[in-house]
PDB file of N, CA and C in Angstrom:
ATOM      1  N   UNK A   1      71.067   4.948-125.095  1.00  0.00           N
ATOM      2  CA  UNK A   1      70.352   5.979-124.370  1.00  0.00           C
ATOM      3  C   UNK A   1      68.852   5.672-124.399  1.00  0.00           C
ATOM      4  N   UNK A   2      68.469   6.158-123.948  1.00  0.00           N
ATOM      5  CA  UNK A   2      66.821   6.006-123.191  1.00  0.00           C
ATOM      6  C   UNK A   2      65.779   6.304-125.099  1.00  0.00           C
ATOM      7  N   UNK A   3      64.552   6.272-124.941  1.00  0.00           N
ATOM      8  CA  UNK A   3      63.845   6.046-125.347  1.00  0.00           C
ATOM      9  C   UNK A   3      62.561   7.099-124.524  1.00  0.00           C
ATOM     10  N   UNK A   4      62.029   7.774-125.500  1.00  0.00           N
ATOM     11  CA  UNK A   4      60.525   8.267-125.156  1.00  0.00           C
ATOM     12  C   UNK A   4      59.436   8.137-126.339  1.00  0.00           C
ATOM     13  N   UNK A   5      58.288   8.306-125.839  1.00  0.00           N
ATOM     14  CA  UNK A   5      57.273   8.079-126.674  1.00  0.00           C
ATOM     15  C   UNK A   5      56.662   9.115-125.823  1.00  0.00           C
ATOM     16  N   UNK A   6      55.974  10.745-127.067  1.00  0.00           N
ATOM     17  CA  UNK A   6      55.572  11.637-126.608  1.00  0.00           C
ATOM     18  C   UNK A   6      54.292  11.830-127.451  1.00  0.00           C
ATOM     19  N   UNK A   7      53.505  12.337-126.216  1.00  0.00           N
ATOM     20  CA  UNK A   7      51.964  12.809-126.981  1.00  0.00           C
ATOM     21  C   UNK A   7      51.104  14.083-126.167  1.00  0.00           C
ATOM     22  N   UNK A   8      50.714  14.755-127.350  1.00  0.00           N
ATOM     23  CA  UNK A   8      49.779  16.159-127.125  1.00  0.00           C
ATOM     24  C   UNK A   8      48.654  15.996-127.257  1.00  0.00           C
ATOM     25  N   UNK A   9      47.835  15.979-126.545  1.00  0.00           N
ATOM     26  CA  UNK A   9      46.132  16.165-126.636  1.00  0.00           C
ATOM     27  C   UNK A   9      45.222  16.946-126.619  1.00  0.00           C
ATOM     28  N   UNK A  10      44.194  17.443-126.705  1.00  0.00           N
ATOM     29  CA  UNK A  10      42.969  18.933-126.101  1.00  0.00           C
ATOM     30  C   UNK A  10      41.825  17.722-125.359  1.00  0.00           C
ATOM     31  N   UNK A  11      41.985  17.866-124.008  1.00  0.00           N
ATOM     32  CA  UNK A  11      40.765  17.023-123.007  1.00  0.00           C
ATOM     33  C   UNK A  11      40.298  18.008-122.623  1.00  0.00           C
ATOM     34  N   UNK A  12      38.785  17.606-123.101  1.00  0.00           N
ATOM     35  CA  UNK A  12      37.591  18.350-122.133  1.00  0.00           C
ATOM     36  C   UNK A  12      37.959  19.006-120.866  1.00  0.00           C
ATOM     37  N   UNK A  13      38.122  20.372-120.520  1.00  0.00           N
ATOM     38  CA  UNK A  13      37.907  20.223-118.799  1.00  0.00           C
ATOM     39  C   UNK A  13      37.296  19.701-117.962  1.00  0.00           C
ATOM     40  N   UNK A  14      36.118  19.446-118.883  1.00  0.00           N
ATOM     41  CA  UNK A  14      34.797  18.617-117.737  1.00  0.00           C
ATOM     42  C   UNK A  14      35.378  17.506-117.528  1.00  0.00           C
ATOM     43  N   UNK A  15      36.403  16.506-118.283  1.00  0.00           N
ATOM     44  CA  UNK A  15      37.075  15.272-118.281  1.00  0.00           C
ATOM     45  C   UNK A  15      38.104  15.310-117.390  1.00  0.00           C
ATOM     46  N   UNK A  16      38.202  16.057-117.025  1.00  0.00           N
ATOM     47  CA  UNK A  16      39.714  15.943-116.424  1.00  0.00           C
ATOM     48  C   UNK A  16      40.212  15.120-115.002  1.00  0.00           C
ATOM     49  N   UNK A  17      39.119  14.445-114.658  1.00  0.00           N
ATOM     50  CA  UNK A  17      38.696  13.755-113.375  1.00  0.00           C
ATOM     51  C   UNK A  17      39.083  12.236-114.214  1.00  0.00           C
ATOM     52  N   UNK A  18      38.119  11.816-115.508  1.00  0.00           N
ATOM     53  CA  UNK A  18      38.192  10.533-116.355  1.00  0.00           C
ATOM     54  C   UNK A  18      39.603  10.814-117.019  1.00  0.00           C
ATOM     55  N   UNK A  19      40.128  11.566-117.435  1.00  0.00           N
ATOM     56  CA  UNK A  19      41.141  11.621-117.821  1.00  0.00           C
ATOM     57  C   UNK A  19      42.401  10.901-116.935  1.00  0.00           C
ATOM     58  N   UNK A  20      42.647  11.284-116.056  1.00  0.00           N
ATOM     59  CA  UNK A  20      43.521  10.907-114.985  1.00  0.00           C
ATOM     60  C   UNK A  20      43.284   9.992-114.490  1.00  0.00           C
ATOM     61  N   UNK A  21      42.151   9.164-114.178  1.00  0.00           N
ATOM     62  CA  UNK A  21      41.496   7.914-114.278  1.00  0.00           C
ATOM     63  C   UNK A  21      42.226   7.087-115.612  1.00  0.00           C
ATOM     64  N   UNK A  22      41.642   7.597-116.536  1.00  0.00           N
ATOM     65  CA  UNK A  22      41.862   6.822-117.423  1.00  0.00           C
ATOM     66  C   UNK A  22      43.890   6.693-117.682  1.00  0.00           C
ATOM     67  N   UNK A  23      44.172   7.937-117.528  1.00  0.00           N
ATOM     68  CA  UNK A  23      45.936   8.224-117.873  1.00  0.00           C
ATOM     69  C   UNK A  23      46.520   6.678-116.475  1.00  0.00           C
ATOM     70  N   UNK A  24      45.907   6.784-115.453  1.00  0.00           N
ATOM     71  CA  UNK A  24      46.765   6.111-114.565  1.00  0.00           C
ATOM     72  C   UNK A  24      46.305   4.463-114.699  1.00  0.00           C
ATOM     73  N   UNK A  25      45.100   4.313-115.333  1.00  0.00           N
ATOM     74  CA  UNK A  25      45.495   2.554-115.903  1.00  0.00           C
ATOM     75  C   UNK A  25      46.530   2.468-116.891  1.00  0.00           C
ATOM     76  N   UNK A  26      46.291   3.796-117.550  1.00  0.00           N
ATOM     77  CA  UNK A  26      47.234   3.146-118.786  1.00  0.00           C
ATOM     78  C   UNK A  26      48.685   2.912-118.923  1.00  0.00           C
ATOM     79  N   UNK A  27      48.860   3.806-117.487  1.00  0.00           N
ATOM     80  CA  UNK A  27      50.034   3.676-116.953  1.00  0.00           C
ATOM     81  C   UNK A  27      50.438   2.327-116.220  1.00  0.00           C
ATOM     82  N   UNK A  28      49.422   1.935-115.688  1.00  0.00           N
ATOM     83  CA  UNK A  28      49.627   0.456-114.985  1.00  0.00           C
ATOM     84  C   UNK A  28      50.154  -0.504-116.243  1.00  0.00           C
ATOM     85  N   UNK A  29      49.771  -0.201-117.332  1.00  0.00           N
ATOM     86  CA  UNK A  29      49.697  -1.131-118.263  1.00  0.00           C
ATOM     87  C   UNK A  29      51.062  -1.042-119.012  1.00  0.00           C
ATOM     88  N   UNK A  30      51.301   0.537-118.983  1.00  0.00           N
ATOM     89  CA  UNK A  30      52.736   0.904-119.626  1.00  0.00           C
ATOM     90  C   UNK A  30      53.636   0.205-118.651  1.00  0.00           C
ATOM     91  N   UNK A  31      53.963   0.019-117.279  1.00  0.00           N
ATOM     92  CA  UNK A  31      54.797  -0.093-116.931  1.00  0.00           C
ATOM     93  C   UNK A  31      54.762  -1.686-116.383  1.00  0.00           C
ATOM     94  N   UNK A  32      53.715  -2.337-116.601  1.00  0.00           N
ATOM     95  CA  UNK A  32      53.784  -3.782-116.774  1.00  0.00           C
ATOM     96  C   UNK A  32      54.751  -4.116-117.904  1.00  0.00           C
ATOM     97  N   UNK A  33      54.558  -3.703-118.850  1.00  0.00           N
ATOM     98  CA  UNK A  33      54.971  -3.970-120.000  1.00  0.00           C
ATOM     99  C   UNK A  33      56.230  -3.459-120.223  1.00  0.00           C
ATOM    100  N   UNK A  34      57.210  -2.983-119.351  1.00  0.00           N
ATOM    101  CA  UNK A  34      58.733  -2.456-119.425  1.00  0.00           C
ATOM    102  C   UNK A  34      59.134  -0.949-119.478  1.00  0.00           C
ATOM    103  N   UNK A  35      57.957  -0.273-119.070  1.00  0.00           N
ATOM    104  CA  UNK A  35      58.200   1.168-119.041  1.00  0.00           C
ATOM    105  C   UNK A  35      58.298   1.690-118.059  1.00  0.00           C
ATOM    106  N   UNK A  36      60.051   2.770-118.209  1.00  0.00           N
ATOM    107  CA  UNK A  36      60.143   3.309-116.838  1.00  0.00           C
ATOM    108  C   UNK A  36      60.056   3.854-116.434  1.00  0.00           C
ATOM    109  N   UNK A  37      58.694   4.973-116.974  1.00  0.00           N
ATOM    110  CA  UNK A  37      58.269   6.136-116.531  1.00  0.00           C
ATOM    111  C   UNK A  37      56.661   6.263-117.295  1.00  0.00           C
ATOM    112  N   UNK A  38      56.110   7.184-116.627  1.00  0.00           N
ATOM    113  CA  UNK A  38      55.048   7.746-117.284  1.00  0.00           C
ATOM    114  C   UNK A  38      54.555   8.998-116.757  1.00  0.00           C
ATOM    115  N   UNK A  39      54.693   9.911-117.452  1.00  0.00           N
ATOM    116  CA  UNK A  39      54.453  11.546-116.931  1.00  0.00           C
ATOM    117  C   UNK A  39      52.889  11.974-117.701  1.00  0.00           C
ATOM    118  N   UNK A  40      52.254  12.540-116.909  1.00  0.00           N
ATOM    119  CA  UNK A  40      51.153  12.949-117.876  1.00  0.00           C
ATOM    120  C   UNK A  40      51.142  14.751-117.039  1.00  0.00           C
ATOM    121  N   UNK A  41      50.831  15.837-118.030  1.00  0.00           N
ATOM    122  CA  UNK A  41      50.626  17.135-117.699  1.00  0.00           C
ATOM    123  C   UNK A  41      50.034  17.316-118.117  1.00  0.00           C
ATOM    124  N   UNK A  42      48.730  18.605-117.382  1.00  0.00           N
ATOM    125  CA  UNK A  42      47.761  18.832-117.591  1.00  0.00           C
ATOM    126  C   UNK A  42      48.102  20.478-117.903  1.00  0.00           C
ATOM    127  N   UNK A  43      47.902  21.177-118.569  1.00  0.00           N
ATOM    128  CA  UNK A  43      48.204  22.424-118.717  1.00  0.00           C
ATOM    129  C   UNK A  43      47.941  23.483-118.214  1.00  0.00           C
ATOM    130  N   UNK A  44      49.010  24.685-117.879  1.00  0.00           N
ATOM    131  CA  UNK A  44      49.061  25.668-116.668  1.00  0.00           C
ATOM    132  C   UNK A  44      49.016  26.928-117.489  1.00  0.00           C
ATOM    133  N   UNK A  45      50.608  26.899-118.099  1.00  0.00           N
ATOM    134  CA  UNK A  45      50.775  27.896-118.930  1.00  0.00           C
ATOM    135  C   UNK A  45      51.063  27.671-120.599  1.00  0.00           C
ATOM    136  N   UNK A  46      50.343  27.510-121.281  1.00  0.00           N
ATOM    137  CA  UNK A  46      50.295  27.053-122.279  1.00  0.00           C
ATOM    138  C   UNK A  46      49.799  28.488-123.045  1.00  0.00           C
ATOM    139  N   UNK A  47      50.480  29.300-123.976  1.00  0.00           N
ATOM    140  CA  UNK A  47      49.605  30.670-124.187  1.00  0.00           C
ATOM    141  C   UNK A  47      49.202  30.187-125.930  1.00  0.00           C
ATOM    142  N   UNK A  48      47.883  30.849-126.152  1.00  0.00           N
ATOM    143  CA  UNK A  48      48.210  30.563-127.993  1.00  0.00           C
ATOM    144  C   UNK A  48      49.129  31.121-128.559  1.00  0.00           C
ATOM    145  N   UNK A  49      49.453  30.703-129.699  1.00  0.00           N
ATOM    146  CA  UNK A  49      50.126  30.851-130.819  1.00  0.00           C
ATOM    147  C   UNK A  49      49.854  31.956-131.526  1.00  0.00           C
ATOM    148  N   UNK A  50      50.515  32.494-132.654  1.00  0.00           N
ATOM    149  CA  UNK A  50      49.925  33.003-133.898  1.00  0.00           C
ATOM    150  C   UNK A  50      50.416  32.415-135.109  1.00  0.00           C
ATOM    151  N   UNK A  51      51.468  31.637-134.796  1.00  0.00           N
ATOM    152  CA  UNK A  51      51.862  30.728-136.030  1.00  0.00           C
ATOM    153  C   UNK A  51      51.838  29.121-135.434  1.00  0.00           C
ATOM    154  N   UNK A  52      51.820  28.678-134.434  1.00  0.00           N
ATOM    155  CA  UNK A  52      51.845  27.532-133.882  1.00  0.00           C
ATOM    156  C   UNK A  52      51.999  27.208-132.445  1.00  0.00           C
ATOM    157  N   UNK A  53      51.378  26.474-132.289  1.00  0.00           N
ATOM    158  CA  UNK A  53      51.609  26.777-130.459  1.00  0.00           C
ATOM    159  C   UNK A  53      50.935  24.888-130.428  1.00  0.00           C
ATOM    160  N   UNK A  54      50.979  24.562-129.194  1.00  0.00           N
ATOM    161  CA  UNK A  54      50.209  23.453-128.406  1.00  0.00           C
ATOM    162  C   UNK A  54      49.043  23.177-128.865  1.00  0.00           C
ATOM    163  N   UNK A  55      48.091  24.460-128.326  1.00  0.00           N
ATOM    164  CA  UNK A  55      47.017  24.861-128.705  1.00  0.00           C
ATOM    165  C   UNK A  55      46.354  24.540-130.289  1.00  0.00           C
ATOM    166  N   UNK A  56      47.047  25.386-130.550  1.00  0.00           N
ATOM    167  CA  UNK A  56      46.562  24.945-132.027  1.00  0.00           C
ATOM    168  C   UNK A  56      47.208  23.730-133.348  1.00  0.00           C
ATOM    169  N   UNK A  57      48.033  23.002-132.718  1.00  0.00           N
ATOM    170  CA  UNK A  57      48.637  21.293-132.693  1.00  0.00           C
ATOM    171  C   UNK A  57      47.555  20.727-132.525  1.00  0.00           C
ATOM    172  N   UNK A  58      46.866  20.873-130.948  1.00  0.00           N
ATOM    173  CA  UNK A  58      45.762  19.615-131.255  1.00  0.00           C
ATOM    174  C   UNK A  58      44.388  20.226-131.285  1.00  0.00           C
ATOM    175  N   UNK A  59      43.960  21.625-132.252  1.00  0.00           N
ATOM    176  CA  UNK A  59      42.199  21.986-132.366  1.00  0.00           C
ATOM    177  C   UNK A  59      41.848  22.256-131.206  1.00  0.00           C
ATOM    178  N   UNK A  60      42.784  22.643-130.360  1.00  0.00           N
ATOM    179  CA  UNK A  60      42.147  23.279-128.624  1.00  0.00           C
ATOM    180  C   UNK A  60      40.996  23.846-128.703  1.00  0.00           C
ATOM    181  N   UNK A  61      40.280  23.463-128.477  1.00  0.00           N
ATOM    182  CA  UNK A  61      38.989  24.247-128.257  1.00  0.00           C
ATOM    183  C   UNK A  61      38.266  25.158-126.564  1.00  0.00           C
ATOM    184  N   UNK A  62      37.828  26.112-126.260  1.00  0.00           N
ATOM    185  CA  UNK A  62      37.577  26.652-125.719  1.00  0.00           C
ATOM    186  C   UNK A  62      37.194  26.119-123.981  1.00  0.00           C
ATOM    187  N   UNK A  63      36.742  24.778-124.332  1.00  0.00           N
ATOM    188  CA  UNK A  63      36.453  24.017-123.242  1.00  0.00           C
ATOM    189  C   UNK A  63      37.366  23.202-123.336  1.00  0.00           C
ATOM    190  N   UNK A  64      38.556  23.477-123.344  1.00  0.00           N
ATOM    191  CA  UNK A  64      39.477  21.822-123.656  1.00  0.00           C
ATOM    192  C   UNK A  64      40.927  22.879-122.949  1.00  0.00           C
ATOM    193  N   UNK A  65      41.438  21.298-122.167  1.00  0.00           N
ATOM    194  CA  UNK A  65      42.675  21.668-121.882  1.00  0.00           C
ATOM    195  C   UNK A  65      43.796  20.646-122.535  1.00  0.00           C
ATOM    196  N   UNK A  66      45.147  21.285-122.770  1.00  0.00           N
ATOM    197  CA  UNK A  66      46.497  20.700-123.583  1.00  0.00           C
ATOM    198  C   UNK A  66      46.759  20.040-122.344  1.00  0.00           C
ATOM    199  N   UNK A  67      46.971  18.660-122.988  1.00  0.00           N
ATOM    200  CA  UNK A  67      47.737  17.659-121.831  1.00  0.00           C
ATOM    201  C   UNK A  67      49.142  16.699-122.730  1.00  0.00           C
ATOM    202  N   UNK A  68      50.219  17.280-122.371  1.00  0.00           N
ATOM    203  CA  UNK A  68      51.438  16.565-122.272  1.00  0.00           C
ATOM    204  C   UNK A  68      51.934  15.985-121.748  1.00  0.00           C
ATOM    205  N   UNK A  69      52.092  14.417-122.163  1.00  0.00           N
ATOM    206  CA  UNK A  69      52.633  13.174-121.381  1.00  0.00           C
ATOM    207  C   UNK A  69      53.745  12.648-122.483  1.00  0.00           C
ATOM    208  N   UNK A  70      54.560  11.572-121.441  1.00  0.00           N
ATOM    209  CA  UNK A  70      55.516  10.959-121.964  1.00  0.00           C
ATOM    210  C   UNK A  70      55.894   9.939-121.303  1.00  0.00           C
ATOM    211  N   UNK A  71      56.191   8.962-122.164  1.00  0.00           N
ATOM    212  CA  UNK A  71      56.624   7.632-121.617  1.00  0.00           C
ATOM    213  C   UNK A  71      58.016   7.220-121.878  1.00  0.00           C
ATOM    214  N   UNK A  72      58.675   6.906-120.819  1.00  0.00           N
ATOM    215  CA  UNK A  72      60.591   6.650-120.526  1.00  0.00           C
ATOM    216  C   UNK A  72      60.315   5.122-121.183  1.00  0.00           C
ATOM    217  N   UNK A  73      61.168   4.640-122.014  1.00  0.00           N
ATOM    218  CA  UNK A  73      61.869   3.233-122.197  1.00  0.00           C
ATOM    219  C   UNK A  73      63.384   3.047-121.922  1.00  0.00           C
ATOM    220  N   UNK A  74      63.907   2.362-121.681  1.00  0.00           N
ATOM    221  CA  UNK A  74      65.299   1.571-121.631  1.00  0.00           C
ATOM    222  C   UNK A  74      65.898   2.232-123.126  1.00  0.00           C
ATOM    223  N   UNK A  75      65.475   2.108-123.821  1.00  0.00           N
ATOM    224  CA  UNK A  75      65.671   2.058-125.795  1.00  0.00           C
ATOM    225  C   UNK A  75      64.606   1.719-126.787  1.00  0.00           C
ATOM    226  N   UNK A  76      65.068   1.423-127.775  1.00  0.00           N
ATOM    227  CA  UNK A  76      64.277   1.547-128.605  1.00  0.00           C
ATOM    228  C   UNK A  76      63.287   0.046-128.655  1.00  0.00           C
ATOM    229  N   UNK A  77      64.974  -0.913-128.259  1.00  0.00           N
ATOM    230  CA  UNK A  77      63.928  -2.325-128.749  1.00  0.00           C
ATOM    231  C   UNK A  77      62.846  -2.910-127.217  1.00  0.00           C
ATOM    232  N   UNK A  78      63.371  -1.925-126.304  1.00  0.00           N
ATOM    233  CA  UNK A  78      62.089  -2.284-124.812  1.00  0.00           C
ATOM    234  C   UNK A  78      60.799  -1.549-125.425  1.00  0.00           C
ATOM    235  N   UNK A  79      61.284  -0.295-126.271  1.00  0.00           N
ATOM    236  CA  UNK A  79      59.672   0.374-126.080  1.00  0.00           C
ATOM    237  C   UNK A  79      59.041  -0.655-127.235  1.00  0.00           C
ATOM    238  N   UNK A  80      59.731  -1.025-128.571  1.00  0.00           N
ATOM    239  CA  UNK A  80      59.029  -1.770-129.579  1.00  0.00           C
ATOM    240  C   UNK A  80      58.164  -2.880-129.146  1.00  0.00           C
ATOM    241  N   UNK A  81      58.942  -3.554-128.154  1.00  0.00           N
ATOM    242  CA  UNK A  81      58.378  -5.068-127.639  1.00  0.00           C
ATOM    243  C   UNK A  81      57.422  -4.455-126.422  1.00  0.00           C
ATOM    244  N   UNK A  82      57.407  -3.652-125.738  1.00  0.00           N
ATOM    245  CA  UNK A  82      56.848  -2.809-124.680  1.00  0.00           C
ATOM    246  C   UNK A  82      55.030  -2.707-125.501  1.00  0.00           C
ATOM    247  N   UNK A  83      55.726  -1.605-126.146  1.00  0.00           N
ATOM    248  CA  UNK A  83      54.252  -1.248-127.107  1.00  0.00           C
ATOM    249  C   UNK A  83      53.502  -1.693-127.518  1.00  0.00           C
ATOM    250  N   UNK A  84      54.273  -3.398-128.395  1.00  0.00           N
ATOM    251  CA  UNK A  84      53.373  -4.430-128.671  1.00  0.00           C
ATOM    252  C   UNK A  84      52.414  -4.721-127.881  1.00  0.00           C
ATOM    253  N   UNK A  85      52.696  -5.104-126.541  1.00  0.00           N
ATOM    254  CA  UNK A  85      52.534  -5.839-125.641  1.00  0.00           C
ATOM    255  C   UNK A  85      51.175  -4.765-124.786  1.00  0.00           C
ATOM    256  N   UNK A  86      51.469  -3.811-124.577  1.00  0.00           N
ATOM    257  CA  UNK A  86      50.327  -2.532-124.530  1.00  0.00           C
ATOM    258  C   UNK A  86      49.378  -2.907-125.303  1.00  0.00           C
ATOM    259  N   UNK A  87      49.665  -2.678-126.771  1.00  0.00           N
ATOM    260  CA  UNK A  87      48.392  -2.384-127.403  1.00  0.00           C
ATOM    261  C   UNK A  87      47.435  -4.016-127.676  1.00  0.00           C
ATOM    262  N   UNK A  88      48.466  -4.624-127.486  1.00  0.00           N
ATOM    263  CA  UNK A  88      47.915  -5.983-127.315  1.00  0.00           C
ATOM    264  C   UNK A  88      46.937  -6.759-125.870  1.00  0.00           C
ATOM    265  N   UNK A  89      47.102  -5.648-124.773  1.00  0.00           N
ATOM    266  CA  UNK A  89      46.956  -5.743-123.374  1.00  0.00           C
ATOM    267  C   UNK A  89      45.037  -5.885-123.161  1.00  0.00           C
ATOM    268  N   UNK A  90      44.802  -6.454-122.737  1.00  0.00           N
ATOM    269  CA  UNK A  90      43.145  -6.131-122.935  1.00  0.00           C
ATOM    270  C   UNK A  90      42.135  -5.195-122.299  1.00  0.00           C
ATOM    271  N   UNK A  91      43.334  -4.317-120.681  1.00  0.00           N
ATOM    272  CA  UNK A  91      43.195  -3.368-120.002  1.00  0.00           C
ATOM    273  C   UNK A  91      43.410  -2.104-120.880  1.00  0.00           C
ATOM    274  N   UNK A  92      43.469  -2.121-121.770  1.00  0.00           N
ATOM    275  CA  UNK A  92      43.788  -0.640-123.081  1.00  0.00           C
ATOM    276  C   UNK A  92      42.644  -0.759-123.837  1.00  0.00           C
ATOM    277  N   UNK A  93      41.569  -2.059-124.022  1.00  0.00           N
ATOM    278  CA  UNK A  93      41.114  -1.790-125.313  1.00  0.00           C
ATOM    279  C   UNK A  93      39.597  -0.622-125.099  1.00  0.00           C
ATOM    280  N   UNK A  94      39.331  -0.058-126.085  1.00  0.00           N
ATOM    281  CA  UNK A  94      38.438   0.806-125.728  1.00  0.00           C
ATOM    282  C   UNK A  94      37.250   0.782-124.712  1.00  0.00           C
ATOM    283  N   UNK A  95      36.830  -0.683-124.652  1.00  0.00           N
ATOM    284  CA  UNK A  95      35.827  -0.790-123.460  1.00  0.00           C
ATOM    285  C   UNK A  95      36.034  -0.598-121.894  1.00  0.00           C
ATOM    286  N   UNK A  96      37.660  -1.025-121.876  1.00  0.00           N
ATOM    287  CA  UNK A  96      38.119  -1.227-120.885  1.00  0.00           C
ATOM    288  C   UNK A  96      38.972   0.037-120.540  1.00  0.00           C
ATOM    289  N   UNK A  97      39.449   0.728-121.104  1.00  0.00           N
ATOM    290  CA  UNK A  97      39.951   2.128-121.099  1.00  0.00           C
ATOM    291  C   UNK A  97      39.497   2.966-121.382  1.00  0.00           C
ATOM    292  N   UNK A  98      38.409   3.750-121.800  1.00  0.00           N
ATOM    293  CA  UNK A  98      37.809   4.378-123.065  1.00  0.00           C
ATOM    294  C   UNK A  98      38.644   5.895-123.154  1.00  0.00           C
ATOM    295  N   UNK A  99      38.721   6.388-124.055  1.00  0.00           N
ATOM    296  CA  UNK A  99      39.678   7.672-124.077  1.00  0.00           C
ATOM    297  C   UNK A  99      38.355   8.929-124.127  1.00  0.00           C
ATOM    298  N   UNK A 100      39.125   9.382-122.746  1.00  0.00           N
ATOM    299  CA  UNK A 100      37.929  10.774-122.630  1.00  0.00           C
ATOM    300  C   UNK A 100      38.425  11.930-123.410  1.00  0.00           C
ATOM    301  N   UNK A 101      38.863  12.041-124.618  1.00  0.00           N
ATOM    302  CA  UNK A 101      38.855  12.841-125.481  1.00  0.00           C
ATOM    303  C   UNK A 101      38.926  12.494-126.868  1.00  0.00           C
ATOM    304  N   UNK A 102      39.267  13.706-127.604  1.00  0.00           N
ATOM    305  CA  UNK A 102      38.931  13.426-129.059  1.00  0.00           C
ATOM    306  C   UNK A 102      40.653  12.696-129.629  1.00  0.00           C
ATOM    307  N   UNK A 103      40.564  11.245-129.883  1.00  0.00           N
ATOM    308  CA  UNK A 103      41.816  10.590-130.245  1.00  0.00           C
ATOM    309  C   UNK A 103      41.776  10.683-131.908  1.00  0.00           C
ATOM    310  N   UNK A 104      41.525  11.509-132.149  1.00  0.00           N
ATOM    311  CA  UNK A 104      41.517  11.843-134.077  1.00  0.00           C
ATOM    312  C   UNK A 104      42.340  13.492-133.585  1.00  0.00           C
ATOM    313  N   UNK A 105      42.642  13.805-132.580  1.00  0.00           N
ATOM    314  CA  UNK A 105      43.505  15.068-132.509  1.00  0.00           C
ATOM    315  C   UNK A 105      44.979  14.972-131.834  1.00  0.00           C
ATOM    316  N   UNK A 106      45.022  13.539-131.581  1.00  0.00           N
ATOM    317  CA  UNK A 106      46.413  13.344-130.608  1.00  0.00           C
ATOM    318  C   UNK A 106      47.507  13.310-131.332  1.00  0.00           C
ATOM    319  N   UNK A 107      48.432  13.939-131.262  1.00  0.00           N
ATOM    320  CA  UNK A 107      49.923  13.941-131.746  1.00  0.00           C
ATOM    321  C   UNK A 107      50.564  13.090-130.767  1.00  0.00           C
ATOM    322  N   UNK A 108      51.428  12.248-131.291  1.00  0.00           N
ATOM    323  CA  UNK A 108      52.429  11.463-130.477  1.00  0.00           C
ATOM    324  C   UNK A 108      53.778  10.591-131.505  1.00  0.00           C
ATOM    325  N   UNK A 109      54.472  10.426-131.144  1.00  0.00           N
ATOM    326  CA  UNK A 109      55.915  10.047-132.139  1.00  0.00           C
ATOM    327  C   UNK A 109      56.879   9.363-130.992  1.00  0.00           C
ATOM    328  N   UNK A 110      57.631   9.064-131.576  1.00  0.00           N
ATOM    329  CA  UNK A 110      58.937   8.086-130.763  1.00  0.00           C
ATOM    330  C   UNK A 110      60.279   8.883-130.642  1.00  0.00           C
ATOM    331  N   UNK A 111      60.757   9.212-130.013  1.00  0.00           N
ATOM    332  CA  UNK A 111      62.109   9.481-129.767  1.00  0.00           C
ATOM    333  C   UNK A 111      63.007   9.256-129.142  1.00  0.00           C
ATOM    334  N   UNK A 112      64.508   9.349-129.973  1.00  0.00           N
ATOM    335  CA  UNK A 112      65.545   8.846-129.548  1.00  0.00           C
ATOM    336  C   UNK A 112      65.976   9.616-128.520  1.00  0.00           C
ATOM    337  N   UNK A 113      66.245  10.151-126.892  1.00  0.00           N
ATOM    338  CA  UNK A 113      66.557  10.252-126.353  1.00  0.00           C
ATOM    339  C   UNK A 113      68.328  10.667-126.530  1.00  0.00           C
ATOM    340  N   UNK A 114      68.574  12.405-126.776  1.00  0.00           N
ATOM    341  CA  UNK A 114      70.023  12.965-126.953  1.00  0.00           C
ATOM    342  C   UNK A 114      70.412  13.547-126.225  1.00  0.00           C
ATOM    343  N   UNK A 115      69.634  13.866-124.950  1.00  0.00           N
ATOM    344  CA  UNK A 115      70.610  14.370-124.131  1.00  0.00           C
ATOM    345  C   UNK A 115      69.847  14.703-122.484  1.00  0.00           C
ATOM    346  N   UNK A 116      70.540  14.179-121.546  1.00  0.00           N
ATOM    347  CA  UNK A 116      69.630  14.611-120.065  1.00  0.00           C
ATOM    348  C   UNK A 116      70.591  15.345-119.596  1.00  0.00           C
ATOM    349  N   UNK A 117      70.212  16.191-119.255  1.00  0.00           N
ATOM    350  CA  UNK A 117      71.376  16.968-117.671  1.00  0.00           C
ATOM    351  C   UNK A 117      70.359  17.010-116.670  1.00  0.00           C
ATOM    352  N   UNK A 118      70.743  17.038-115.411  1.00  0.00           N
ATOM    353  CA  UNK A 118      69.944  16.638-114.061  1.00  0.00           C
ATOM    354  C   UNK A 118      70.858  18.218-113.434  1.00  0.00           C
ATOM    355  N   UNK A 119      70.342  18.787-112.412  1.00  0.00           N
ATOM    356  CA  UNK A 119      70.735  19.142-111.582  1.00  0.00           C
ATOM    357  C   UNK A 119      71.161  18.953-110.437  1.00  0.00           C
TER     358      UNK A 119
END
């Protein structure tokens, strides 16, 4: 079964122009490299928490919007060799990509992919 790699962020609103800029090279780069998807969301309805929410996952701050993306692999061993190959890419490295937000607040993890239903 499939493979994702998921991540939560807080981007500037003022960013949100470089953001999507920046989300759609990195996407060029993800899907050079064997990836068969790349979703990025920018947040609509996202409400706070009082014990945990989005929001307060990544230090949302007042001028900042929650952006949820995710990247499709084949499995586990496309995204491993995939990822390498990303972070190894020279279109990712900070000069060449620079990340318009705070990357000391990003949550992101790997998962095994258990279950799709489609309509």
């Amino acid at each position: 079964m499939a493979y994702v790699d998921g991540f939560v962020a807080a981007v500037p609103v003022a960013n949100k122009a470089a953001y999507i800029a920046h989300a759609k090279a990195a996407a060029e780069v993800f899907i050079a490299h064997g990836a068969l998807s790349v979703n990025e969301c920018w947040a609509d309805d996202v409400p706070p928490g009082k014990v945990t929410s989005f929001p307060m996952a990544v230090q949302c701050g007042e001028d900042e919007a929650v952006v949820f993306s995710w990247v499709s692999w084949a499995d586990r061993a496309a995204r491993d060799t995939g990822w390498a190959a990303v972070m190894a890419d020279p279109r990712m490295s900070p000069e060449a990509n620079p990340m318009p937000f705070d990357g000391k607040r990003l949550i992101y993890g790997g998962f095994e992919q258990i279950l799709q239903a489609e309509g």
